[in-house]
PDB file of N, CA and C in Angstrom:
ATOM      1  N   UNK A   1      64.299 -36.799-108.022  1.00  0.00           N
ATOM      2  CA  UNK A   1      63.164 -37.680-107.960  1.00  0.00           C
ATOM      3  C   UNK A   1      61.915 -36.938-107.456  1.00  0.00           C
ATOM      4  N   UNK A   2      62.190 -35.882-106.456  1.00  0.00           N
ATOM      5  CA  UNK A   2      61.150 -35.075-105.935  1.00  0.00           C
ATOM      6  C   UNK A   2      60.610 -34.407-106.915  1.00  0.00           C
ATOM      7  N   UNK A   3      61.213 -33.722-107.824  1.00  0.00           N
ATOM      8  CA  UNK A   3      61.627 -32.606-108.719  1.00  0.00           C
ATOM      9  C   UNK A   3      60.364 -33.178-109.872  1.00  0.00           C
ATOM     10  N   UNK A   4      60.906 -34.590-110.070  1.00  0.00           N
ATOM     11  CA  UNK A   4      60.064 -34.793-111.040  1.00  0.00           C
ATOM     12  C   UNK A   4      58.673 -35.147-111.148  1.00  0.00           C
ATOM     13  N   UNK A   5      58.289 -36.030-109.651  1.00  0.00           N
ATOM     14  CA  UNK A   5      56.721 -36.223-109.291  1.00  0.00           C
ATOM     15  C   UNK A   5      56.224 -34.739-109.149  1.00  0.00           C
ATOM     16  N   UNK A   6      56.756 -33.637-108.592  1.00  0.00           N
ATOM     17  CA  UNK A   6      56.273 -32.078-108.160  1.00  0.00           C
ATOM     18  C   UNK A   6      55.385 -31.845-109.716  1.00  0.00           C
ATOM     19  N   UNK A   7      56.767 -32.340-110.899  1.00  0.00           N
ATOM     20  CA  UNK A   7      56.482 -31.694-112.067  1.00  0.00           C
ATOM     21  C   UNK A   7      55.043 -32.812-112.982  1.00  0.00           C
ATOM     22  N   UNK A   8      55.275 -33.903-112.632  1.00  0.00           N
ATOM     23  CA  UNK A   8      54.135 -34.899-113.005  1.00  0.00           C
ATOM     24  C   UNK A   8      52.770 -34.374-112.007  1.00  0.00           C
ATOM     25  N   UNK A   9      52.817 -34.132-111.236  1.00  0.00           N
ATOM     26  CA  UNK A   9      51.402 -33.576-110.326  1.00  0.00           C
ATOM     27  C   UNK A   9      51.449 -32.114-111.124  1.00  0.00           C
ATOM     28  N   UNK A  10      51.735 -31.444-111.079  1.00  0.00           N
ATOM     29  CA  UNK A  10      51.537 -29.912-111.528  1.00  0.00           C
ATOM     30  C   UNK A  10      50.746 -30.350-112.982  1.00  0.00           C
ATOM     31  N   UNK A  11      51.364 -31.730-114.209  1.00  0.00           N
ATOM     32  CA  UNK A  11      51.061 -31.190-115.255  1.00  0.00           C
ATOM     33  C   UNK A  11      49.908 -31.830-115.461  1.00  0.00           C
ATOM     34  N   UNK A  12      49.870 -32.952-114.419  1.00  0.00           N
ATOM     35  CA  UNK A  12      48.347 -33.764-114.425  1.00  0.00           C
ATOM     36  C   UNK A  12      47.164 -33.194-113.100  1.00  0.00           C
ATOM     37  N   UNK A  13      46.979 -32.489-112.716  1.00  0.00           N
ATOM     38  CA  UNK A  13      46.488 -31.433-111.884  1.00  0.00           C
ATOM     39  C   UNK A  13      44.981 -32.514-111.776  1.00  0.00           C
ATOM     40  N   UNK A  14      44.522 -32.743-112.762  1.00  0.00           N
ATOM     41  CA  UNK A  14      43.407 -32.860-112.487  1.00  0.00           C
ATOM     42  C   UNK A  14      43.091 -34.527-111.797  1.00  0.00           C
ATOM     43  N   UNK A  15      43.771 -35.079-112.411  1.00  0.00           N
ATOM     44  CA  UNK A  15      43.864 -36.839-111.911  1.00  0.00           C
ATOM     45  C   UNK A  15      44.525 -36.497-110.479  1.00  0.00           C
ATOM     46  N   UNK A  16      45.304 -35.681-109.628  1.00  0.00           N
ATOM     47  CA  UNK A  16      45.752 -35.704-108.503  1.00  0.00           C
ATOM     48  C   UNK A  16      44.227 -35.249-107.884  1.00  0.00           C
ATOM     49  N   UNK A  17      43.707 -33.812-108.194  1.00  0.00           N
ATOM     50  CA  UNK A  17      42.608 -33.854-107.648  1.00  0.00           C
ATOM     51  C   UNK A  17      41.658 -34.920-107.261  1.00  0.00           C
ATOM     52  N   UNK A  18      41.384 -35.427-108.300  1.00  0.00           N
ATOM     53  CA  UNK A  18      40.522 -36.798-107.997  1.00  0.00           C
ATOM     54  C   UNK A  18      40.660 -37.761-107.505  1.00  0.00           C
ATOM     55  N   UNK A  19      42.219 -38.060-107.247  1.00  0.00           N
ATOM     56  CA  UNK A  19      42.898 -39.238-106.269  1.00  0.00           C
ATOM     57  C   UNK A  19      42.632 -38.300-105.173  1.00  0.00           C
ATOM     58  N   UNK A  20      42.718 -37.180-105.015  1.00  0.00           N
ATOM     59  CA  UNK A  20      42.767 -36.651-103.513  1.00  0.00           C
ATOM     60  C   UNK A  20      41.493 -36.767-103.088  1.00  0.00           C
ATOM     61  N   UNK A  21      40.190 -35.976-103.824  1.00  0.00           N
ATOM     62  CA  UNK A  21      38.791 -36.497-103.444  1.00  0.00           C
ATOM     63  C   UNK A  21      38.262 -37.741-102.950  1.00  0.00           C
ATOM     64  N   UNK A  22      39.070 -38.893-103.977  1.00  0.00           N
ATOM     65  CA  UNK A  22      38.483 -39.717-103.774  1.00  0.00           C
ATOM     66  C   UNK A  22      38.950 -40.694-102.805  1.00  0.00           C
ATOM     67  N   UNK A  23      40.236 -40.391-101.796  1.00  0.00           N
ATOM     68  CA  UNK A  23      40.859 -40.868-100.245  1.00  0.00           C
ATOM     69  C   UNK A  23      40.390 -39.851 -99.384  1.00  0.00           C
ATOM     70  N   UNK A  24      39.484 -38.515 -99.620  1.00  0.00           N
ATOM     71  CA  UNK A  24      39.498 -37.868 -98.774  1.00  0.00           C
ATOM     72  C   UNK A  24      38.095 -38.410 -98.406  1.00  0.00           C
ATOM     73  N   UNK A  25      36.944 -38.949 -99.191  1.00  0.00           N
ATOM     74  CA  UNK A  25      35.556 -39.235 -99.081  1.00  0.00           C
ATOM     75  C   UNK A  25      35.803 -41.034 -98.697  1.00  0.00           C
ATOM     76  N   UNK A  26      37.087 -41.896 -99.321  1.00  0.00           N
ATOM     77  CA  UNK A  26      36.898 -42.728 -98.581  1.00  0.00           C
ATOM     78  C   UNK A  26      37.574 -43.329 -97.133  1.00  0.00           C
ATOM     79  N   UNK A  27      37.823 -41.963 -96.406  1.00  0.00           N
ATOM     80  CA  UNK A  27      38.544 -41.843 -95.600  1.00  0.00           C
ATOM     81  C   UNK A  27      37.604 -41.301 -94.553  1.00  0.00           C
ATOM     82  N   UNK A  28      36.455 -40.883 -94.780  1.00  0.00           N
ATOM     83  CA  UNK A  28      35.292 -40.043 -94.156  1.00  0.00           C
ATOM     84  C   UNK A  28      33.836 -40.860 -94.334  1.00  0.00           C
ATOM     85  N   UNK A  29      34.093 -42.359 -95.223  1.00  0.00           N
ATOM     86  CA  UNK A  29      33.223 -43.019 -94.968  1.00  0.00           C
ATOM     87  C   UNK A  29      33.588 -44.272 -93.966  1.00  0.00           C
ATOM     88  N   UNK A  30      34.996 -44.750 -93.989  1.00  0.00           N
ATOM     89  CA  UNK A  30      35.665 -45.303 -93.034  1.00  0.00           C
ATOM     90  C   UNK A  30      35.802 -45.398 -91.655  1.00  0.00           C
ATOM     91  N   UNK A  31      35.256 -43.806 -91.645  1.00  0.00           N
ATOM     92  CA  UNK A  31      35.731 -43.187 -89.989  1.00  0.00           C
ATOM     93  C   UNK A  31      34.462 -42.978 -89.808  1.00  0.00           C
ATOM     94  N   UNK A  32      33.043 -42.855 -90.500  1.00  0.00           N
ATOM     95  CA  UNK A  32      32.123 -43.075 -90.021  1.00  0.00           C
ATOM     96  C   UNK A  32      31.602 -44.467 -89.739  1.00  0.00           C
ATOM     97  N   UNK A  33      32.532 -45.664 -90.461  1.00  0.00           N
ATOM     98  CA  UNK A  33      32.001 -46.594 -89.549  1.00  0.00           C
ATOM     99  C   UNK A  33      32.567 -47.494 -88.837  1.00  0.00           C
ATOM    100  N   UNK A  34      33.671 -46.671 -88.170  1.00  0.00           N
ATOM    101  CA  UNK A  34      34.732 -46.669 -87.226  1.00  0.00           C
ATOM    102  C   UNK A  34      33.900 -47.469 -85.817  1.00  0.00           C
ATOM    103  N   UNK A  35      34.357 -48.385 -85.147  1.00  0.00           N
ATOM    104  CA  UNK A  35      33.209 -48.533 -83.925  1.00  0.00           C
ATOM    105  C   UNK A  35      34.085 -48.293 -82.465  1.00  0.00           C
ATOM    106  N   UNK A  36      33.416 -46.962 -82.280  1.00  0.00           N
ATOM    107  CA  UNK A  36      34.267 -46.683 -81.327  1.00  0.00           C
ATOM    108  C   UNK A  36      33.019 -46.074 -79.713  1.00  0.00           C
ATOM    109  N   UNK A  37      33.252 -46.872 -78.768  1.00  0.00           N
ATOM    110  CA  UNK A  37      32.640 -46.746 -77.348  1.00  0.00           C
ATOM    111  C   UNK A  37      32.888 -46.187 -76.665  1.00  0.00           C
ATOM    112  N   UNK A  38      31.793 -45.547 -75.777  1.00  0.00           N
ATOM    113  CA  UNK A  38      32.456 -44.767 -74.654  1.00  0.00           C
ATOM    114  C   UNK A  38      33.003 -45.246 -73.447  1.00  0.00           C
ATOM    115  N   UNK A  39      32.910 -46.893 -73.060  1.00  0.00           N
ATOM    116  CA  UNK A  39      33.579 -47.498 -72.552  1.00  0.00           C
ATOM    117  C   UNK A  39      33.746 -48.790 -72.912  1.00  0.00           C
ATOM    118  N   UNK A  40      34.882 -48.969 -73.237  1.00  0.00           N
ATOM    119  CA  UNK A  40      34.760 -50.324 -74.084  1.00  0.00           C
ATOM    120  C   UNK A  40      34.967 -51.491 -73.208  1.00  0.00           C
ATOM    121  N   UNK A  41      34.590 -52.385 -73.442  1.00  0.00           N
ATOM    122  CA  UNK A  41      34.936 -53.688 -72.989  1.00  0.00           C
ATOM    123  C   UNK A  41      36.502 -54.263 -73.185  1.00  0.00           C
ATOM    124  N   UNK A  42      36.821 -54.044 -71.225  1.00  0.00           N
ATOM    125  CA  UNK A  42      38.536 -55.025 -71.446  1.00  0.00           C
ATOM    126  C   UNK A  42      38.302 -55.429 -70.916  1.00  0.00           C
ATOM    127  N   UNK A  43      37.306 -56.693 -70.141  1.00  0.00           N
ATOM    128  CA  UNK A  43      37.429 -57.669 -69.925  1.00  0.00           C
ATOM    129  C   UNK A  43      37.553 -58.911 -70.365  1.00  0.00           C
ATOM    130  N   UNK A  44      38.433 -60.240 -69.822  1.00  0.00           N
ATOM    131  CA  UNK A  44      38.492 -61.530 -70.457  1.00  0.00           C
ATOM    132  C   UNK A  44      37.404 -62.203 -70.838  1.00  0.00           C
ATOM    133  N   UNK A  45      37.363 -62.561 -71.657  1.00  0.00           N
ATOM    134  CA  UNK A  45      35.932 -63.812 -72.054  1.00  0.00           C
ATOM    135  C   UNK A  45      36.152 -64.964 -70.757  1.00  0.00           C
ATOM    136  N   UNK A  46      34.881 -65.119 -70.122  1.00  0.00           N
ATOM    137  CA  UNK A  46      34.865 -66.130 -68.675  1.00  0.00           C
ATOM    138  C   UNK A  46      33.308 -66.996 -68.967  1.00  0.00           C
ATOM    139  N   UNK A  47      33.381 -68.020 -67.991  1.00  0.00           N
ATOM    140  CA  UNK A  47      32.718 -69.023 -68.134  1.00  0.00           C
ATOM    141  C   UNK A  47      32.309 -69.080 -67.075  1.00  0.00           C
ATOM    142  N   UNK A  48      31.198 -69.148 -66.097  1.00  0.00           N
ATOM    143  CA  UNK A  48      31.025 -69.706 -64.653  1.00  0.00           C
ATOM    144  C   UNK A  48      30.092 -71.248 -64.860  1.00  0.00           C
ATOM    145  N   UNK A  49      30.406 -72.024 -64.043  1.00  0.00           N
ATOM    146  CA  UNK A  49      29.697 -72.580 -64.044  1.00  0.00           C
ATOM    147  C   UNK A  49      29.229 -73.048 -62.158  1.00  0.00           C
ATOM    148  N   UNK A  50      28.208 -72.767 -62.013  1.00  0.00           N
ATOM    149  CA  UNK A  50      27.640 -72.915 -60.580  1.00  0.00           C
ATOM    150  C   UNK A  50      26.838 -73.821 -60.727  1.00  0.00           C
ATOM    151  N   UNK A  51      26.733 -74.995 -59.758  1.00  0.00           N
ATOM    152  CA  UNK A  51      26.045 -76.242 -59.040  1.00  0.00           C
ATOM    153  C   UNK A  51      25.568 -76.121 -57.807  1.00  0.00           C
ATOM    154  N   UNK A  52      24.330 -76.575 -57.713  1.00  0.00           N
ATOM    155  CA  UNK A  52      23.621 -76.389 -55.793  1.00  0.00           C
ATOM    156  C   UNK A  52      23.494 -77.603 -56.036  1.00  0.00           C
ATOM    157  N   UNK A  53      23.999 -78.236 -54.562  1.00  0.00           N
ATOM    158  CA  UNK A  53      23.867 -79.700 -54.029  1.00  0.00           C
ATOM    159  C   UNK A  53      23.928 -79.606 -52.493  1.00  0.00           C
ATOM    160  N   UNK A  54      22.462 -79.171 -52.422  1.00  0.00           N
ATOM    161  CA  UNK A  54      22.008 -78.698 -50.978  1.00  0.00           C
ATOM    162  C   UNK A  54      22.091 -79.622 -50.039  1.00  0.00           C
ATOM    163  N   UNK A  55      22.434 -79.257 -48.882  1.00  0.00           N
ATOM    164  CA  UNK A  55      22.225 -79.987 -47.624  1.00  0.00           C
ATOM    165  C   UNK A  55      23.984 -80.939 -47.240  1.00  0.00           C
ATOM    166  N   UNK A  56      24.911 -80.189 -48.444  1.00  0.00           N
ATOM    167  CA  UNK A  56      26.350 -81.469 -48.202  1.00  0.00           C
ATOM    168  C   UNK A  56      27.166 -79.912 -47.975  1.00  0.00           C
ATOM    169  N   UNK A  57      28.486 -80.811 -46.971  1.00  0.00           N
ATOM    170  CA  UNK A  57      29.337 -79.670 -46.829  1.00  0.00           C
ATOM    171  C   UNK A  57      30.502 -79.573 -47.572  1.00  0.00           C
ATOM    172  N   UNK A  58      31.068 -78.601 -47.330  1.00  0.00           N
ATOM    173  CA  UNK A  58      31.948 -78.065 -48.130  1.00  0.00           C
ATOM    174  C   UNK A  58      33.107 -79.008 -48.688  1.00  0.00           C
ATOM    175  N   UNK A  59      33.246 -79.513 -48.003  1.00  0.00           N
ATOM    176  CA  UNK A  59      34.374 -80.687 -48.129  1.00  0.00           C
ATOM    177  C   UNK A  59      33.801 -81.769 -49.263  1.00  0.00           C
ATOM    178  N   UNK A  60      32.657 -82.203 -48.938  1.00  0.00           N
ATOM    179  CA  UNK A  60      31.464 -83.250 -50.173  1.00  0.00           C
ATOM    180  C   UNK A  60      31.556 -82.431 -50.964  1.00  0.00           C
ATOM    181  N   UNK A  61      30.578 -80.955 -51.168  1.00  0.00           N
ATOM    182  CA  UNK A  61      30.492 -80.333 -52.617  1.00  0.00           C
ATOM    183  C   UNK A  61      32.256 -80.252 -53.060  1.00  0.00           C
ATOM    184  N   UNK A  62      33.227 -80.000 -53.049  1.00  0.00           N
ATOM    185  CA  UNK A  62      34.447 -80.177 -53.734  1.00  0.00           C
ATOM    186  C   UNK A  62      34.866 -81.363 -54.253  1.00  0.00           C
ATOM    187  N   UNK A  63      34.671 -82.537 -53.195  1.00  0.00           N
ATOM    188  CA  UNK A  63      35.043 -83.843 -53.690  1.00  0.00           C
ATOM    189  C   UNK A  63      34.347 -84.199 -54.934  1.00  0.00           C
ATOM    190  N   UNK A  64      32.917 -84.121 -54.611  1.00  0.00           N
ATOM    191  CA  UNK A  64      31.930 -84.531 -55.439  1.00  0.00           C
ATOM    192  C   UNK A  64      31.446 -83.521 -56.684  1.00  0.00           C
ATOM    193  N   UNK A  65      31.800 -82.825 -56.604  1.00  0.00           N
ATOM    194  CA  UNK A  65      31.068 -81.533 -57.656  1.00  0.00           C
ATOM    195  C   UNK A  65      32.459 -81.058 -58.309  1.00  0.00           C
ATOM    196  N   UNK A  66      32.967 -79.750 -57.457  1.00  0.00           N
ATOM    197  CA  UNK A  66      34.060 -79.009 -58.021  1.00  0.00           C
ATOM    198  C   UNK A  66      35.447 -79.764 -58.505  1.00  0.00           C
ATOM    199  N   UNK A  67      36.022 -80.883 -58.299  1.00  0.00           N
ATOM    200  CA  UNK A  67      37.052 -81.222 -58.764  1.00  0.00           C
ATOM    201  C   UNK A  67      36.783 -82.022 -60.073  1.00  0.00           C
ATOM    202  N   UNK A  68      35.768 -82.820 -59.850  1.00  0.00           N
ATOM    203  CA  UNK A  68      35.108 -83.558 -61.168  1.00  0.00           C
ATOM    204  C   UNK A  68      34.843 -82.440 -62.516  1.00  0.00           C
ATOM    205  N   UNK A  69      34.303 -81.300 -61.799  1.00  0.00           N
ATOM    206  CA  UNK A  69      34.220 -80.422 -63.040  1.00  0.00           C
ATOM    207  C   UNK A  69      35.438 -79.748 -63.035  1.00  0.00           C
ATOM    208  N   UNK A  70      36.564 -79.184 -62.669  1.00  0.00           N
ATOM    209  CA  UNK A  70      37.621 -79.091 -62.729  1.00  0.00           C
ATOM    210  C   UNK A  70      38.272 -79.506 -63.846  1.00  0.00           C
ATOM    211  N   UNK A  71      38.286 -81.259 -63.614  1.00  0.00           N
ATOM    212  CA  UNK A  71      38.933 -81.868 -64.251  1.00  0.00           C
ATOM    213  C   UNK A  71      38.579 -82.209 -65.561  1.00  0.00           C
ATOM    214  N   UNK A  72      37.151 -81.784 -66.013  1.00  0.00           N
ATOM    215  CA  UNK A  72      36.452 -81.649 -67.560  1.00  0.00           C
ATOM    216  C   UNK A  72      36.716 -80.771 -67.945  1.00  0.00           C
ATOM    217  N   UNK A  73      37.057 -79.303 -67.114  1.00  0.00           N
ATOM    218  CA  UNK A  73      37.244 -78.260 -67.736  1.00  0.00           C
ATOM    219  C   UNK A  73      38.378 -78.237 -68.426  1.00  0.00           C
ATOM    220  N   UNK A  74      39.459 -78.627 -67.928  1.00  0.00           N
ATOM    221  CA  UNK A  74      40.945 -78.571 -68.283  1.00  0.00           C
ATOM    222  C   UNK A  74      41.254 -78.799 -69.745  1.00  0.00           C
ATOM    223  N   UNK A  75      40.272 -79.494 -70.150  1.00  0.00           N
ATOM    224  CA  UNK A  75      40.282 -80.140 -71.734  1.00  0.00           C
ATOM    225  C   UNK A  75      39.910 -78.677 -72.792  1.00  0.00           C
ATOM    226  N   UNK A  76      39.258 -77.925 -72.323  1.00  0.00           N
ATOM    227  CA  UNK A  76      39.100 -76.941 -72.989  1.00  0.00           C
ATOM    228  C   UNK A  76      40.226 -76.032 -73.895  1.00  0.00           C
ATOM    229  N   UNK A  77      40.218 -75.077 -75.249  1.00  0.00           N
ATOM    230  CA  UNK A  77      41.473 -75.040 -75.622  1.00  0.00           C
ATOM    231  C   UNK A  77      41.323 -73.796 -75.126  1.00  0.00           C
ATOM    232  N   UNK A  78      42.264 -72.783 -75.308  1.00  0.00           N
ATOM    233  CA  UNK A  78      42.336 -71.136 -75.197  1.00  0.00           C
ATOM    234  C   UNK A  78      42.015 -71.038 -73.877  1.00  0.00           C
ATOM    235  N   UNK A  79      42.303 -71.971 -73.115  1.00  0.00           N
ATOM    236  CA  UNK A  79      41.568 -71.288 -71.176  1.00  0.00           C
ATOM    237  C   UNK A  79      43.376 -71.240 -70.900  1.00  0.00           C
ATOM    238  N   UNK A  80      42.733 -69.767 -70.169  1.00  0.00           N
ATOM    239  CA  UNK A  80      43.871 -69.670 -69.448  1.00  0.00           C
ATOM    240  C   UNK A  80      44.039 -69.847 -67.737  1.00  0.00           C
ATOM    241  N   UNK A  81      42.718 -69.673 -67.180  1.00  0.00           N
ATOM    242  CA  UNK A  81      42.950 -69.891 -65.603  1.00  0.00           C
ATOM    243  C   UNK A  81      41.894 -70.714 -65.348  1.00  0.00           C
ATOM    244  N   UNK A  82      41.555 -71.381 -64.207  1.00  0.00           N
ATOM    245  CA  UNK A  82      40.455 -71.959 -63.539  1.00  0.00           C
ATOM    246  C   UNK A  82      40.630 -71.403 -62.479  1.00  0.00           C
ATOM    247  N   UNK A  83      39.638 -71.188 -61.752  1.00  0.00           N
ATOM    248  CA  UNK A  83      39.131 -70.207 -60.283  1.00  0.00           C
ATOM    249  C   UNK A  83      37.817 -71.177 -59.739  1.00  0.00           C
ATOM    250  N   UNK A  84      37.993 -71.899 -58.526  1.00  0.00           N
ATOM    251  CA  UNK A  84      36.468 -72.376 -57.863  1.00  0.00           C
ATOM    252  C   UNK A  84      36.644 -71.850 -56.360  1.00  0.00           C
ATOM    253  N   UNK A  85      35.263 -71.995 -56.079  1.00  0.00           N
ATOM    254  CA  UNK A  85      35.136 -71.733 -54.813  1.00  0.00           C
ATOM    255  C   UNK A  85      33.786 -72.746 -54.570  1.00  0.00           C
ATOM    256  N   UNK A  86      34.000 -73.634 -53.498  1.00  0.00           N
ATOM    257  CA  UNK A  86      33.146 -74.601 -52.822  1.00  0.00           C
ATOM    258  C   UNK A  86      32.394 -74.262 -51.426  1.00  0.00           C
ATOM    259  N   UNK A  87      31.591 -73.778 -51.243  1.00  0.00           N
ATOM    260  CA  UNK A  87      30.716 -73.553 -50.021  1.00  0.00           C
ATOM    261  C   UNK A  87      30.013 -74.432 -49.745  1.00  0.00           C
ATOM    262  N   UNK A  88      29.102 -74.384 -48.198  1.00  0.00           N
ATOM    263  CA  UNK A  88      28.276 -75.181 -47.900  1.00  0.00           C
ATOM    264  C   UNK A  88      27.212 -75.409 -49.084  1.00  0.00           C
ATOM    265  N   UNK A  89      26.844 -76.734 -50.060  1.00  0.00           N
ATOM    266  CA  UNK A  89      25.775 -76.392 -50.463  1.00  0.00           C
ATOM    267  C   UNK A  89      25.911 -76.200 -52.334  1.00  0.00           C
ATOM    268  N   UNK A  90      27.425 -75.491 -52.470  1.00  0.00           N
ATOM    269  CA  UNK A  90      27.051 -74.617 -53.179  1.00  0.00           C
ATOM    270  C   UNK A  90      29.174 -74.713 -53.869  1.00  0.00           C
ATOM    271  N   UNK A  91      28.677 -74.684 -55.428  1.00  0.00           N
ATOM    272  CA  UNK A  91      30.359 -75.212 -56.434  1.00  0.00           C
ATOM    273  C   UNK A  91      30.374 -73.941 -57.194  1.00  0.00           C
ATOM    274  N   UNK A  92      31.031 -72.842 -57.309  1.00  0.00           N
ATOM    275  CA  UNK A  92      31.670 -72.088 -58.212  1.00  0.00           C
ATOM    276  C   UNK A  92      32.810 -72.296 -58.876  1.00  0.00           C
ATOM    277  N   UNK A  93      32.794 -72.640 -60.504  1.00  0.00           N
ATOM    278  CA  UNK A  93      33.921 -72.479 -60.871  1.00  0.00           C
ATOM    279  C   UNK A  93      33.812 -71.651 -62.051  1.00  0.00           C
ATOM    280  N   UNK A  94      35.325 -71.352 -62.082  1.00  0.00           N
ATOM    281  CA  UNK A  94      34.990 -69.431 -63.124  1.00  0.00           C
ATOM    282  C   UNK A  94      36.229 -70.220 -64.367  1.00  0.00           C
ATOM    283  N   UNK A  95      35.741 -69.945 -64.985  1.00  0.00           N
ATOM    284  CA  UNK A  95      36.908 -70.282 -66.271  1.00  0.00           C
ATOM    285  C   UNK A  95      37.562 -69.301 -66.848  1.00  0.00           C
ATOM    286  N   UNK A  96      38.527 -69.060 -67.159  1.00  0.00           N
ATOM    287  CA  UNK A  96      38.786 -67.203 -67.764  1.00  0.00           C
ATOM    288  C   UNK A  96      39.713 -67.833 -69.199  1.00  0.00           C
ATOM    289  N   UNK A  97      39.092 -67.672 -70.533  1.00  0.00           N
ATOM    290  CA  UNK A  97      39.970 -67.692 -71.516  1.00  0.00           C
ATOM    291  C   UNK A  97      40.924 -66.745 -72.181  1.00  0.00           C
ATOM    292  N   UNK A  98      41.499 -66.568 -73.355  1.00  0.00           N
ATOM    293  CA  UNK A  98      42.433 -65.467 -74.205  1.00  0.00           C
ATOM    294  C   UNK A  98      41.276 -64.772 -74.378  1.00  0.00           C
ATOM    295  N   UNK A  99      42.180 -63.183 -74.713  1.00  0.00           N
ATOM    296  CA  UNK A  99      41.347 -62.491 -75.317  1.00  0.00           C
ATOM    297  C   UNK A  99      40.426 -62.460 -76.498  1.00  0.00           C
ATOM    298  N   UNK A 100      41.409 -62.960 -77.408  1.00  0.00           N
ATOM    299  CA  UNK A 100      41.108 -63.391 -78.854  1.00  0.00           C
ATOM    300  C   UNK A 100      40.020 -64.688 -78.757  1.00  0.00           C
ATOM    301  N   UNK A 101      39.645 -65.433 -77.584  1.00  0.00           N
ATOM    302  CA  UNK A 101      38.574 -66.703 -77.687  1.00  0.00           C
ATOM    303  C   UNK A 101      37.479 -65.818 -78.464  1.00  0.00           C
ATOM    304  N   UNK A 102      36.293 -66.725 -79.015  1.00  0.00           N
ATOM    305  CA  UNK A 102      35.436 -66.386 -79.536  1.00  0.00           C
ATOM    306  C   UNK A 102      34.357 -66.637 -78.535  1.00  0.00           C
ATOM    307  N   UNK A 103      33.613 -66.076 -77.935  1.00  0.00           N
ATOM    308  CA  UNK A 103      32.381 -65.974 -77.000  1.00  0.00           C
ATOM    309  C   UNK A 103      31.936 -67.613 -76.854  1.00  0.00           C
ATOM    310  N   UNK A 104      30.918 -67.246 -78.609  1.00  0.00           N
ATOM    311  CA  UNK A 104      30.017 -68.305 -78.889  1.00  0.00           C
ATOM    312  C   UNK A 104      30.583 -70.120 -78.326  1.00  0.00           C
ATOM    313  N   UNK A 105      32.010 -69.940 -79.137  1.00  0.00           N
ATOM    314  CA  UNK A 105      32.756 -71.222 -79.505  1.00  0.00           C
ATOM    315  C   UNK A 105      33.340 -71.482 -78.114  1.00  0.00           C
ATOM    316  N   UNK A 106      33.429 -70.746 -77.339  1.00  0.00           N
ATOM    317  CA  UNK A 106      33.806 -70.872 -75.755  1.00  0.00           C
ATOM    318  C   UNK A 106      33.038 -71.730 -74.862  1.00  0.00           C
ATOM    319  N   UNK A 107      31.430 -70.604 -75.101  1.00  0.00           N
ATOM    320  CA  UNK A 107      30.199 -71.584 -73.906  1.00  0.00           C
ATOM    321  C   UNK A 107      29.994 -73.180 -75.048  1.00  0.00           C
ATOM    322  N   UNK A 108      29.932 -73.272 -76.145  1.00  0.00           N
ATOM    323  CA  UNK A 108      29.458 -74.580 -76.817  1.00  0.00           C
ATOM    324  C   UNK A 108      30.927 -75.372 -76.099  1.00  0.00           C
ATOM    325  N   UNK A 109      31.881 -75.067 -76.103  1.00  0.00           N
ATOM    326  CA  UNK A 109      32.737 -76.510 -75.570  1.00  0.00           C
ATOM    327  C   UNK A 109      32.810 -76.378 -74.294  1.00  0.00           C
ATOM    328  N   UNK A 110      32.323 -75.550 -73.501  1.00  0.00           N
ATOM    329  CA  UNK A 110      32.276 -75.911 -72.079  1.00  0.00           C
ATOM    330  C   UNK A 110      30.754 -76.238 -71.891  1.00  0.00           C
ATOM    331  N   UNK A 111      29.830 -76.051 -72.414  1.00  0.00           N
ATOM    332  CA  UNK A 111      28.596 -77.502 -72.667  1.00  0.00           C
ATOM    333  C   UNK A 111      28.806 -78.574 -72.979  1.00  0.00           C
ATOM    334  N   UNK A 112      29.991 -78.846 -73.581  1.00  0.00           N
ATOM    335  CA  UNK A 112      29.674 -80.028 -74.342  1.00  0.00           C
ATOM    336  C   UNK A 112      30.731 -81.061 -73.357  1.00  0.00           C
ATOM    337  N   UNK A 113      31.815 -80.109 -72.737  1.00  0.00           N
ATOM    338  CA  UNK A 113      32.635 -80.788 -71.725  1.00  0.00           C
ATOM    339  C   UNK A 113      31.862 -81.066 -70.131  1.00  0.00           C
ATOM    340  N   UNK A 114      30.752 -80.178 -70.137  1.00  0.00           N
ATOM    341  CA  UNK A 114      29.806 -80.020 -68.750  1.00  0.00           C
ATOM    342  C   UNK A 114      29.347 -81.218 -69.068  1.00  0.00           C
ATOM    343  N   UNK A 115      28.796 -81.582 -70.415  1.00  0.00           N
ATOM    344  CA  UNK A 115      27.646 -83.056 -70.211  1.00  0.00           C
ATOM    345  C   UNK A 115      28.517 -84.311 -69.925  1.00  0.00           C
ATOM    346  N   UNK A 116      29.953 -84.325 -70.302  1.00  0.00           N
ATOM    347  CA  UNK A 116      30.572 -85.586 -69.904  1.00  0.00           C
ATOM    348  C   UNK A 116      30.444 -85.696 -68.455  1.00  0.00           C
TER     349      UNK A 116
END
C-alpha cells in the first residue's frame, strides 16, 4: 500500500508539489493570524455590583441591600459563585461566571436582574 502511493507521487510529481505549496502557504497564512499574547487573560468573567447607603450599619446595609441583591442574582444562568461583603455604609457583591460565559450577555442579565 506504501509501495504504491511512493509510486503514484513519484509519477504525478507535479500535483504533489502543488498540494505541498499550497498547505505550506496556507499554513503560513493561518499562523499569521494565529492570536497569540504575551499574557493572556485566565481570568473568570465577574460581575461586581457595589451600592452606598450612607450613614446605616453593617448589619442594615446586608439586610436591606446585600441579601435582596443576592437573591436576584441567583436567577442568573452560567454563575458559578456569589461573593459579598457588607461594610459600614457600603454592599459588595462579586458574581464570578464559567469560563465559556459571554462578557456582553453576562452584564445585560445582571442589569436586567439589578432593575427587579
Amino acid at each position: 500500500m506504501i509501495g504504491a502511493l511512493a509510486e503514484k507521487s513519484v509519477r504525478f510529481r507535479g500535483i504533489v508539489i502543488v498540494l505541498t505549496l499550497f498547505f505550506l502557504f496556507a499554513g503560513f497564512f493561518a499562523f499569521k493570524r494565529l492570536p497569540i499574547e504575551a499574557y493572556p487573560d485566565v481570568t473568570n468573567v465577574s460581575f461586581q455590583v457595589i451600592t452606598l447607603f450612607p450613614g446605616h450599619a453593617a448589619e442594615e446595609v446586608e439586610r436591606l441591600i446585600t441579601i435582596p441583591v443576592e437573591n436576584e442574582m441567583n436567577g442568573i444562568p452560567e454563575r458559578t459563585s456569589i461573593r459579598s461583603i457588607s461594610m459600614f455604609g457600603l454592599s459588595v457583591v462579586t458574581l464570578v461566571f464559567d469560563d465559556n460565559a459571554d462578557n456582553k450577555y453576562v452584564r445585560s442579565q445582571a442589569a436586567e436582574h439589578l432593575a427587579n
